[in-house]
C-alpha atoms as a PDB file:
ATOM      1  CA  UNK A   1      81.500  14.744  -7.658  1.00  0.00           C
ATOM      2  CA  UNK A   2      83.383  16.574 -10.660  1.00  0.00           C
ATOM      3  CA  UNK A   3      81.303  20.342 -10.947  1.00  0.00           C
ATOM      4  CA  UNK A   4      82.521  20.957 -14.445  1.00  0.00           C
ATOM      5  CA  UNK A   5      83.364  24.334 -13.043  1.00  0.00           C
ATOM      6  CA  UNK A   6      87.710  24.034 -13.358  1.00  0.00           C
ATOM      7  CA  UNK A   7      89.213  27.150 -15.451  1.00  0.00           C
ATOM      8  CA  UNK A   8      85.776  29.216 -15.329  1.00  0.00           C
ATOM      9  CA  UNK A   9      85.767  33.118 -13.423  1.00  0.00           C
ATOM     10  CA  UNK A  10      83.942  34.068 -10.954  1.00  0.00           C
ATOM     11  CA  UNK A  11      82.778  37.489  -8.910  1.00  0.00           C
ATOM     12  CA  UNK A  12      82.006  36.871  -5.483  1.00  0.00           C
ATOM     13  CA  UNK A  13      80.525  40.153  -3.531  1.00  0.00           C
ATOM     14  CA  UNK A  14      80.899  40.712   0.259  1.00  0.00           C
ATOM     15  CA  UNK A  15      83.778  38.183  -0.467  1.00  0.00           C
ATOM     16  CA  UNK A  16      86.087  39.081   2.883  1.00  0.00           C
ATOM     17  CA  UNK A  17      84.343  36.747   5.423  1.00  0.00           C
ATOM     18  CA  UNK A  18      81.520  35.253   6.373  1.00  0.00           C
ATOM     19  CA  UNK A  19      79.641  33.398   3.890  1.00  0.00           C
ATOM     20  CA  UNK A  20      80.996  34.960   0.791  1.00  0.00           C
ATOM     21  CA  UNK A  21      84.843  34.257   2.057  1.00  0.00           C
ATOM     22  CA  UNK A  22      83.585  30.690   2.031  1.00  0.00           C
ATOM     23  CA  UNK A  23      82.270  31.042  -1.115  1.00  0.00           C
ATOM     24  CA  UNK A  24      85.651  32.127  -2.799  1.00  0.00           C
ATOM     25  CA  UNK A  25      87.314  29.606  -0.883  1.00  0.00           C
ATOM     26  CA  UNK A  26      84.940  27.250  -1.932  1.00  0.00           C
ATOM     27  CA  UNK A  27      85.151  28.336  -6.168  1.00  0.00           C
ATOM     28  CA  UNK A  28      88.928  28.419  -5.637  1.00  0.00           C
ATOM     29  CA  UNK A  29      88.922  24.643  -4.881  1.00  0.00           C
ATOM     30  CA  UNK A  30      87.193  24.216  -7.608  1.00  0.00           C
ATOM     31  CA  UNK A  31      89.730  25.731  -9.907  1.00  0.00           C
ATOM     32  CA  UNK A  32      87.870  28.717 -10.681  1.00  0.00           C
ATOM     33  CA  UNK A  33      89.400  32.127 -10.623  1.00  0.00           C
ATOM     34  CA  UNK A  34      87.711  34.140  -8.305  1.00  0.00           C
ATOM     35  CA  UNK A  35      87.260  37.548  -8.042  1.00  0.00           C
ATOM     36  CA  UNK A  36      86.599  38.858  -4.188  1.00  0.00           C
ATOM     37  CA  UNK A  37      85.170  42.418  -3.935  1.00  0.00           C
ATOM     38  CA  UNK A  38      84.354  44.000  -0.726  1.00  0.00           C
ATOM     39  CA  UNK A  39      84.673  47.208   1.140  1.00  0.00           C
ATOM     40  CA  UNK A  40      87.492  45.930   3.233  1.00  0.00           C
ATOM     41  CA  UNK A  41      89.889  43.015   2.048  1.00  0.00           C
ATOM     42  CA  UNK A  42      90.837  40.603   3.881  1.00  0.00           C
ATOM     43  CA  UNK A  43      94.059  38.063   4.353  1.00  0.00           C
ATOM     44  CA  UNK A  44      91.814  35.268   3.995  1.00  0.00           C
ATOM     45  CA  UNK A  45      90.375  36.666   0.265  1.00  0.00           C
ATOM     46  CA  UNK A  46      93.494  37.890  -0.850  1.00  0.00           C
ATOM     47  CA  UNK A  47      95.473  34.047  -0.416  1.00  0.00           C
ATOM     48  CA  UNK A  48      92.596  32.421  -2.639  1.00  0.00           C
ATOM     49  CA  UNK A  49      91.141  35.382  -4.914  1.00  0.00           C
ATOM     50  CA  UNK A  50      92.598  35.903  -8.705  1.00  0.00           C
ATOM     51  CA  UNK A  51      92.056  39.765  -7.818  1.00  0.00           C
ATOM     52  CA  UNK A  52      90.528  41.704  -5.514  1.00  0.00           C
ATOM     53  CA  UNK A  53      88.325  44.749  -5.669  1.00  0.00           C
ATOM     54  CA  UNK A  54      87.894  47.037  -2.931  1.00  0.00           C
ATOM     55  CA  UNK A  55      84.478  48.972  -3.053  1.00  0.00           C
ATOM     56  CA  UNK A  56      81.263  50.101  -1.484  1.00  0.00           C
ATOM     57  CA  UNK A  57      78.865  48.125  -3.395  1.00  0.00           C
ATOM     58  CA  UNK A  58      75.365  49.799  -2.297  1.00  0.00           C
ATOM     59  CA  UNK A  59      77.092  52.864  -3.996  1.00  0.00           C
ATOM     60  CA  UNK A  60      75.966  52.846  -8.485  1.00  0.00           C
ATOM     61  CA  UNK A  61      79.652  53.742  -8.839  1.00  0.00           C
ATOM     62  CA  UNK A  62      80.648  50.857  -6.428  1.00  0.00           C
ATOM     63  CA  UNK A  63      78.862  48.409  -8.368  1.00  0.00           C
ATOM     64  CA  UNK A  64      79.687  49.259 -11.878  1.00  0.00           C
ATOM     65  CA  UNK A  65      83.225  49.939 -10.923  1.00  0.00           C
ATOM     66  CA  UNK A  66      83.793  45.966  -9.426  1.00  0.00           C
ATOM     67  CA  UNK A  67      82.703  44.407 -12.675  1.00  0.00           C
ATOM     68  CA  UNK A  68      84.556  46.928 -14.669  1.00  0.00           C
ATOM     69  CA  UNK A  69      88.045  45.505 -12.671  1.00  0.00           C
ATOM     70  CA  UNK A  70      86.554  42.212 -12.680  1.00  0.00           C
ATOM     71  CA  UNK A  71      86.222  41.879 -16.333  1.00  0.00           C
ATOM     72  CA  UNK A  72      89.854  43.916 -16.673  1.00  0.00           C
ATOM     73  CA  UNK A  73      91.575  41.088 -14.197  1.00  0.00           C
ATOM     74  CA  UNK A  74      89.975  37.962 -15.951  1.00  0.00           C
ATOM     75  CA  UNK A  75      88.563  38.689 -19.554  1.00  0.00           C
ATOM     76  CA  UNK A  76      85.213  37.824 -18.381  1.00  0.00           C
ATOM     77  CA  UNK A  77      82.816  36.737 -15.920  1.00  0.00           C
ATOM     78  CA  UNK A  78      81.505  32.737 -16.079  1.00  0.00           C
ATOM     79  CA  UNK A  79      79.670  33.411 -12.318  1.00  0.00           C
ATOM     80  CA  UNK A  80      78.311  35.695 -10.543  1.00  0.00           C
ATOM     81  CA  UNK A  81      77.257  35.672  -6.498  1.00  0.00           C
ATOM     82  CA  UNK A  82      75.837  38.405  -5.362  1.00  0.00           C
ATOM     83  CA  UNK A  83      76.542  37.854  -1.506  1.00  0.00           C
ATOM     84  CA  UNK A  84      76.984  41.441  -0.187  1.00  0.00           C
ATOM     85  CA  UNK A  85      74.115  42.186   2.313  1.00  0.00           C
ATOM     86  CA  UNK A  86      73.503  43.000   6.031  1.00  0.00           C
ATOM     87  CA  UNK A  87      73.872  46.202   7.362  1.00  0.00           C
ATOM     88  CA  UNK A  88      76.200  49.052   9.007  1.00  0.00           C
ATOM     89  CA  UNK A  89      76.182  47.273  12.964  1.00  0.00           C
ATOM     90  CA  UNK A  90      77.102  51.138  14.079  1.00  0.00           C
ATOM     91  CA  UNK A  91      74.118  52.635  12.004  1.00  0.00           C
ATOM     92  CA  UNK A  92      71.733  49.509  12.556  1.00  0.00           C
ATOM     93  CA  UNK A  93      68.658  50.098  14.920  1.00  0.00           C
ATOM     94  CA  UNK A  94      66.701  47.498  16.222  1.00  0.00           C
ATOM     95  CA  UNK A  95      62.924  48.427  16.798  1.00  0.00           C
ATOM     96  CA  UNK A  96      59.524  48.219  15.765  1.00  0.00           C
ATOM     97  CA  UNK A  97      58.256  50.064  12.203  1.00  0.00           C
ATOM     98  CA  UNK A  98      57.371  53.563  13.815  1.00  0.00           C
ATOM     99  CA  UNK A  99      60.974  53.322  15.457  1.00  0.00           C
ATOM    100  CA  UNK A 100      63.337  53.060  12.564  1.00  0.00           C
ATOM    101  CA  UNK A 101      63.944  55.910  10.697  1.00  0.00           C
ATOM    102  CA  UNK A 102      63.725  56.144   6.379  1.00  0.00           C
ATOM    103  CA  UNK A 103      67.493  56.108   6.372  1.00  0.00           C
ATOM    104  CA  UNK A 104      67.577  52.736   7.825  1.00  0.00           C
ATOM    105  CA  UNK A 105      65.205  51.154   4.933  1.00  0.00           C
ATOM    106  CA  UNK A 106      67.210  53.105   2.241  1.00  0.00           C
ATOM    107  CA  UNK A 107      70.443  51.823   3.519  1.00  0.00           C
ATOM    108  CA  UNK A 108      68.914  48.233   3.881  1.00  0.00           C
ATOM    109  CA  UNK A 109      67.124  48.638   0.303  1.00  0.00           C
ATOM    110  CA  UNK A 110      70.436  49.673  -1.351  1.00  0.00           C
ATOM    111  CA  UNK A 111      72.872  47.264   0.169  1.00  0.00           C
ATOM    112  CA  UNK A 112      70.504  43.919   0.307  1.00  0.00           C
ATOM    113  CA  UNK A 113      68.693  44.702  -3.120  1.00  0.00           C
ATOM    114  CA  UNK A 114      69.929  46.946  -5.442  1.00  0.00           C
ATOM    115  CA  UNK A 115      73.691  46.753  -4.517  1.00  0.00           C
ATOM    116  CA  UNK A 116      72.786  42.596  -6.572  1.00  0.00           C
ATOM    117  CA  UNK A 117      70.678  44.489  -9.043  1.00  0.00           C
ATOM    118  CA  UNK A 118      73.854  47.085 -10.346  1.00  0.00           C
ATOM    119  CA  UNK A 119      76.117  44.390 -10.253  1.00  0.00           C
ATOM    120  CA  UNK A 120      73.582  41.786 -12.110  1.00  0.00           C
ATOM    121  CA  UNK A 121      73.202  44.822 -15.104  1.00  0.00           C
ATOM    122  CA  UNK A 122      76.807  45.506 -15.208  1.00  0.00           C
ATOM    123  CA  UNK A 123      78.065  42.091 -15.289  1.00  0.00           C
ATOM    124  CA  UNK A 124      75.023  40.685 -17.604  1.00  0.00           C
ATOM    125  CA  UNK A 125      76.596  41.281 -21.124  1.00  0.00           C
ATOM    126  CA  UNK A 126      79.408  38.899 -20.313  1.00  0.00           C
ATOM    127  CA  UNK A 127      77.187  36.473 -18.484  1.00  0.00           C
ATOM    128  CA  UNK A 128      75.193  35.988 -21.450  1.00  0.00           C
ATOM    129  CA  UNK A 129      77.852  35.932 -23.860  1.00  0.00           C
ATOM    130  CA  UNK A 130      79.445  32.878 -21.502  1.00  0.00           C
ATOM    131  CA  UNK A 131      75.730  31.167 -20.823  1.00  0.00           C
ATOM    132  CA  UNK A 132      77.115  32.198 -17.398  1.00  0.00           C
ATOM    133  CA  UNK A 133      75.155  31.402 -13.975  1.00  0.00           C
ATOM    134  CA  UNK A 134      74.241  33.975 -10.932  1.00  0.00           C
ATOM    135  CA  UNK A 135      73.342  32.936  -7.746  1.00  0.00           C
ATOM    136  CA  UNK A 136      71.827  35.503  -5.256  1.00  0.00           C
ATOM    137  CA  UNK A 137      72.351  34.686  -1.465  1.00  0.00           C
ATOM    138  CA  UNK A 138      68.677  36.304   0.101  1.00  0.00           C
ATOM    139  CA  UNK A 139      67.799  34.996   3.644  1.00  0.00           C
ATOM    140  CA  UNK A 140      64.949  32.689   5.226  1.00  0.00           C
ATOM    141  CA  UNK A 141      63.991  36.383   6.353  1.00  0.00           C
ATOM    142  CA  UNK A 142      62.545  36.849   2.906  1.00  0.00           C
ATOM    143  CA  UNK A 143      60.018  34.642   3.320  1.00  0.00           C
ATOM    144  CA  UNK A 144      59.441  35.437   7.114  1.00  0.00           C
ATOM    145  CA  UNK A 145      60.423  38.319   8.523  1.00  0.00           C
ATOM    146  CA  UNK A 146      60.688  37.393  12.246  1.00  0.00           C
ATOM    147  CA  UNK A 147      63.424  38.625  13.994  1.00  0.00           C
ATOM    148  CA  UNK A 148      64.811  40.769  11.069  1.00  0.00           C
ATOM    149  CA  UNK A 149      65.848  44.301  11.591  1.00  0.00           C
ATOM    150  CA  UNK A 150      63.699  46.503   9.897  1.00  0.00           C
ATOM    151  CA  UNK A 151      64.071  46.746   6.457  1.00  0.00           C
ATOM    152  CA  UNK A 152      66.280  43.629   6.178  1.00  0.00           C
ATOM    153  CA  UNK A 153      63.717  41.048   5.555  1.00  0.00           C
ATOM    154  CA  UNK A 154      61.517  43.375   2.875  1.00  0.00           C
ATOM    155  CA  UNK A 155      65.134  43.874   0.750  1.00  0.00           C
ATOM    156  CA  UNK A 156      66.101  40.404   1.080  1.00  0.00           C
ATOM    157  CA  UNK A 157      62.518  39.414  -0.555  1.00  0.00           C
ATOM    158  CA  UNK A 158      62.943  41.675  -3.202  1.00  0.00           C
ATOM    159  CA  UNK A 159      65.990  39.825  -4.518  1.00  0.00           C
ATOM    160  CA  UNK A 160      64.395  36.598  -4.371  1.00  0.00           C
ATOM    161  CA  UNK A 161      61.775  37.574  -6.782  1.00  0.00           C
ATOM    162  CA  UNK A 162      64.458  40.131  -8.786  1.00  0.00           C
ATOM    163  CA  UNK A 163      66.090  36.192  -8.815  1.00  0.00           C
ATOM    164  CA  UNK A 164      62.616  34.621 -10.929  1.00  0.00           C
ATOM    165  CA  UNK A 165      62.749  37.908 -12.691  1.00  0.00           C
ATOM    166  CA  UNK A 166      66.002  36.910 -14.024  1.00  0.00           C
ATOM    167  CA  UNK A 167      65.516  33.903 -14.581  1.00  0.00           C
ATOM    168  CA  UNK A 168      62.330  34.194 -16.234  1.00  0.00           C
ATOM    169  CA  UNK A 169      63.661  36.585 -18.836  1.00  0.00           C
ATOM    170  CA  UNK A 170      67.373  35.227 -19.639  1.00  0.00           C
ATOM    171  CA  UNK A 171      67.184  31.117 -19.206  1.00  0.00           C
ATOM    172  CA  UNK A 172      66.066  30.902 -22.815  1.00  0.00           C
ATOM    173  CA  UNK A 173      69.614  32.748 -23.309  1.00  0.00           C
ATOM    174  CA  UNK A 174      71.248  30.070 -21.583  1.00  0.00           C
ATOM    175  CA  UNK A 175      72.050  31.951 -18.058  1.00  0.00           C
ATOM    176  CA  UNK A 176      70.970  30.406 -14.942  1.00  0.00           C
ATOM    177  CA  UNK A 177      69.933  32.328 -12.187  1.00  0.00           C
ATOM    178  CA  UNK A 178      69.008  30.446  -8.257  1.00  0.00           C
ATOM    179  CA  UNK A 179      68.759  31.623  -4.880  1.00  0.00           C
ATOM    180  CA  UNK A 180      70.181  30.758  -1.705  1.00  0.00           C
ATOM    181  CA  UNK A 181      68.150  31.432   1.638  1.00  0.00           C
ATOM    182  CA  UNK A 182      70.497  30.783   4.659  1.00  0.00           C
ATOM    183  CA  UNK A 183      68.767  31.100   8.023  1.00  0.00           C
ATOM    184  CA  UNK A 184      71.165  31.415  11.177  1.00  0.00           C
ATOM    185  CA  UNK A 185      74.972  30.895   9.753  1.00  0.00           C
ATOM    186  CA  UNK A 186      77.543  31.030  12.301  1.00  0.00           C
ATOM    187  CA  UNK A 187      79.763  33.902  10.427  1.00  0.00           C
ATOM    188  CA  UNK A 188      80.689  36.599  11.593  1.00  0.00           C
ATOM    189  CA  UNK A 189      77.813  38.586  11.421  1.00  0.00           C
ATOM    190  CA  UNK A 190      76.835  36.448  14.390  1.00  0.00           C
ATOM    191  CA  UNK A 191      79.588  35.164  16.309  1.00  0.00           C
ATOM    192  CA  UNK A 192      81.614  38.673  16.300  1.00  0.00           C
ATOM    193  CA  UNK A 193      80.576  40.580  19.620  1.00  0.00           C
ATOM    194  CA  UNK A 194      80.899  43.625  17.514  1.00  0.00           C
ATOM    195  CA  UNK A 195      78.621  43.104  15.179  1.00  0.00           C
ATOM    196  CA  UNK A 196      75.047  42.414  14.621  1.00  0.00           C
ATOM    197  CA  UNK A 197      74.616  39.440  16.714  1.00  0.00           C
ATOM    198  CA  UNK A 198      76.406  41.060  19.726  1.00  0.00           C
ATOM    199  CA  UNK A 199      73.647  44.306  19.112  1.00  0.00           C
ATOM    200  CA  UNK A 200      71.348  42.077  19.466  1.00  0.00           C
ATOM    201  CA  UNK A 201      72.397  40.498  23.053  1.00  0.00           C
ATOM    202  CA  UNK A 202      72.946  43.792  24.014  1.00  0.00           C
ATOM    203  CA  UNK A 203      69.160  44.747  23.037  1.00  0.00           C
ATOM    204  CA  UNK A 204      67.901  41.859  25.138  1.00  0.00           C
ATOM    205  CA  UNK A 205      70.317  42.159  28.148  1.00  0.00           C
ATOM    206  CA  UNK A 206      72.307  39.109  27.965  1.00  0.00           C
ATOM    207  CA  UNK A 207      75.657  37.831  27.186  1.00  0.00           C
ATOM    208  CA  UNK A 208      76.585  36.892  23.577  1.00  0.00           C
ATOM    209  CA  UNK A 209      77.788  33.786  24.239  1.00  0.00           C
ATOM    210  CA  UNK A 210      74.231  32.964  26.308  1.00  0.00           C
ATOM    211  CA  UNK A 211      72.533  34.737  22.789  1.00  0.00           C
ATOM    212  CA  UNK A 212      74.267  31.998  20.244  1.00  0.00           C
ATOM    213  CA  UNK A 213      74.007  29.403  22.562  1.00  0.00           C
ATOM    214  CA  UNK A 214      70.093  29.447  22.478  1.00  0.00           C
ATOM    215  CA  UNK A 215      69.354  30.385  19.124  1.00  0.00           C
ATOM    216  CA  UNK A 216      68.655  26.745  17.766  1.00  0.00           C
ATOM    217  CA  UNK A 217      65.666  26.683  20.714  1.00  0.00           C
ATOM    218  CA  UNK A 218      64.555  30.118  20.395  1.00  0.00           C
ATOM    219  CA  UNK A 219      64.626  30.132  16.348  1.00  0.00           C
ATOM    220  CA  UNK A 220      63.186  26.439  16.189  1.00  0.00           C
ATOM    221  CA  UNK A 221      66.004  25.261  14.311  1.00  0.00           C
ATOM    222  CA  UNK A 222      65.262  21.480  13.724  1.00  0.00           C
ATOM    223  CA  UNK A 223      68.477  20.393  13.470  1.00  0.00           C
ATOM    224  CA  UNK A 224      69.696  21.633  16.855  1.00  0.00           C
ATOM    225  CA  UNK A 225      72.191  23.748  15.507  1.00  0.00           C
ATOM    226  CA  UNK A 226      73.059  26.829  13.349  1.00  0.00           C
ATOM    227  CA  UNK A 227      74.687  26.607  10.142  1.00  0.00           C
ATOM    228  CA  UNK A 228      78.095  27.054   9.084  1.00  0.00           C
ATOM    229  CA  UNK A 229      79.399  29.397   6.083  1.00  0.00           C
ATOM    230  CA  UNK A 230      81.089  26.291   4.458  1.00  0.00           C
ATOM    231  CA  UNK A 231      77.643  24.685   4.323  1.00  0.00           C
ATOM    232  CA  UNK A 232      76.020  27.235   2.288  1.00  0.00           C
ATOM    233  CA  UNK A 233      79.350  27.684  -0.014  1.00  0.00           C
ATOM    234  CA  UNK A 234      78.868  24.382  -1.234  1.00  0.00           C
ATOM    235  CA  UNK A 235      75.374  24.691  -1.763  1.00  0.00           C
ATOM    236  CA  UNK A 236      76.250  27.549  -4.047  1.00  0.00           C
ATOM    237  CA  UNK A 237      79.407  25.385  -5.851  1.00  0.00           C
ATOM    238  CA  UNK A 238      76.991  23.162  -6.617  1.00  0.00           C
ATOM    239  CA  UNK A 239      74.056  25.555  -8.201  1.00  0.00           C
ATOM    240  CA  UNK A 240      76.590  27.077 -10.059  1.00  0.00           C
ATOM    241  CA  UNK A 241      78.176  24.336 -11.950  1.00  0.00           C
ATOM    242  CA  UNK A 242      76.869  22.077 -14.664  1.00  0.00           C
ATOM    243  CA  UNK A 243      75.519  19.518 -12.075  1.00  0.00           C
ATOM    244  CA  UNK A 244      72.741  21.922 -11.542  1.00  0.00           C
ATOM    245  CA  UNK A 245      72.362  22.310 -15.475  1.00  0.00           C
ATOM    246  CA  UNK A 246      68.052  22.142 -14.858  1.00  0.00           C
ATOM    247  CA  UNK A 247      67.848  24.348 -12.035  1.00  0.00           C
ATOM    248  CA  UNK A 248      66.338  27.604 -13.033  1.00  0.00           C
ATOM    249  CA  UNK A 249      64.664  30.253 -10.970  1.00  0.00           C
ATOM    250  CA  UNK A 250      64.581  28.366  -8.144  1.00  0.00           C
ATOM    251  CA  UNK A 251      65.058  29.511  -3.791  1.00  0.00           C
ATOM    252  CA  UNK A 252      66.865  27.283  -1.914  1.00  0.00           C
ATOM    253  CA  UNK A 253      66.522  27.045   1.517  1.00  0.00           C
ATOM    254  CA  UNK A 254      69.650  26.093   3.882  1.00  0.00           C
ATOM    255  CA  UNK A 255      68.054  26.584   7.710  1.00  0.00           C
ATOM    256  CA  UNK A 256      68.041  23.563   9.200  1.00  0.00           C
ATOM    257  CA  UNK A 257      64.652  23.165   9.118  1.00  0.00           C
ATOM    258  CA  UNK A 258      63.815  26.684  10.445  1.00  0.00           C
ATOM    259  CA  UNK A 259      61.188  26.992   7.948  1.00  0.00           C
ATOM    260  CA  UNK A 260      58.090  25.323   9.127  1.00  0.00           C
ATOM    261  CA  UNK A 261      56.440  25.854   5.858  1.00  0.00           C
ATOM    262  CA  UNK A 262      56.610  25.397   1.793  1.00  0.00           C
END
């Protein structure tokens, strides 16, 4: 299927691994030039990105600083995926409401929500200019926020409205803005002991590998299994590109039928 999106530019946050390396992978493929920003770059970003930007994007200065070097390395910005979410695994607690301290929603607010909502402003101009497209990557935990740290699930719903928002206001302008709602992906957020999905094994007292091998039962995944990164990259190749042309304001779910309801 030709995507119509060959010799367009691109800024992919959290772009180093995970579901936003895929992503830039993915774009690059396509023939876009990509711009990866992250707080740490990667091998793996730097063979397919145009440029990358190295920067802590649930910083204002973070934010406005990436699309400043993305619009210096590639005249202007066609796309825009605002992937960058999660959390700080070493800061991270897991616990009920009256167990998680303010920090912990600021530092989920700021890096899930508003960390999309600086770039989004900063990068807009240009968007509009190019009838541009932005996808946002939220989570399944917007809707439901089972399992979520703290925090997590009430940012991630934020952006899916802050994605209708957009939408609402700027598709007369021509810009298309979609959502993507993974539920379990196999990235690294998961599969690395070191990170979240090791935290939680460690929380409940068994072994990682014994913690990914029963998600798909203990999440109710439908399809038996979790996702991959690849999987939700092409969802997003395809939102983004003319084939999607009619698709405004829209959340798409990629779970594997984790979601019981509409």
């Amino acid at each position: 299927m030709e995507l119509g999106l060959n010799g367009k530019t691109a800024l992919v946050t959290g772009a180093s691994r995970g579901i936003g390396l895929a992503v830039a992978q993915t774009l690059a493929a396509e023939g876009v030039r990509v711009v990866g920003a992250a707080r740490t770059i990667t091998p793996e970003l730097e063979k397919v990105a145009a440029a990358t930007v190295s920067a802590d994007l649930s910083t204002r200065e973070g934010a406005v600083a990436v699309v400043d070097e993305a619009l210096r390395e590639v005249g202007g910005i066609d796309l825009l995926v605002n992937n960058v979410g999660g959390g700080d695994v070493d800061r991270l607690r897991l616990g009920g409401f009256l167990d998680i301290a303010e920090e912990q929603w600021q530092t989920m607010l700021e890096l899930n929500f508003l960390s999309a909502m600086r770039t989004t402003r900063a990068a807009l101009p240009s968007l509009l200019e190019r009838r541009g497209a932005i996808v946002n990557v939220s989570s399944v935990n917007g809707r439901t926020p089972a399992g979520a740290p703290v925090g997590y699930a009430e940012a991630k719903a934020a952006l899916t409205m802050f994605g209708k928002r957009l939408s609402e206001e700027f598709a007369s302008q021509g810009l298309r803005v979609n959502t993507v709602s993974p539920g379990v992906i196999g990235s690294p957020l998961w599969r690395d002991e070191a990170r979240f999905g090791g935290k939680v094994a460690e929380a409940f007292g068994v072994a990682h590998a014994d913690l990914l091998a029963s998600i798909p039962d203990q999440f109710g995944i439908a399809s038996g299994r979790i996702g991959e990164p690849e999987e939700v990259a092409d969802l997003v190749a395809f939102l983004l590109s003319e084939r999607a042309a009619n698709i405004h304001g829209a959340d798409h779910v990629i779970d594997g039928g984790t979601l019981k309801a509409a």
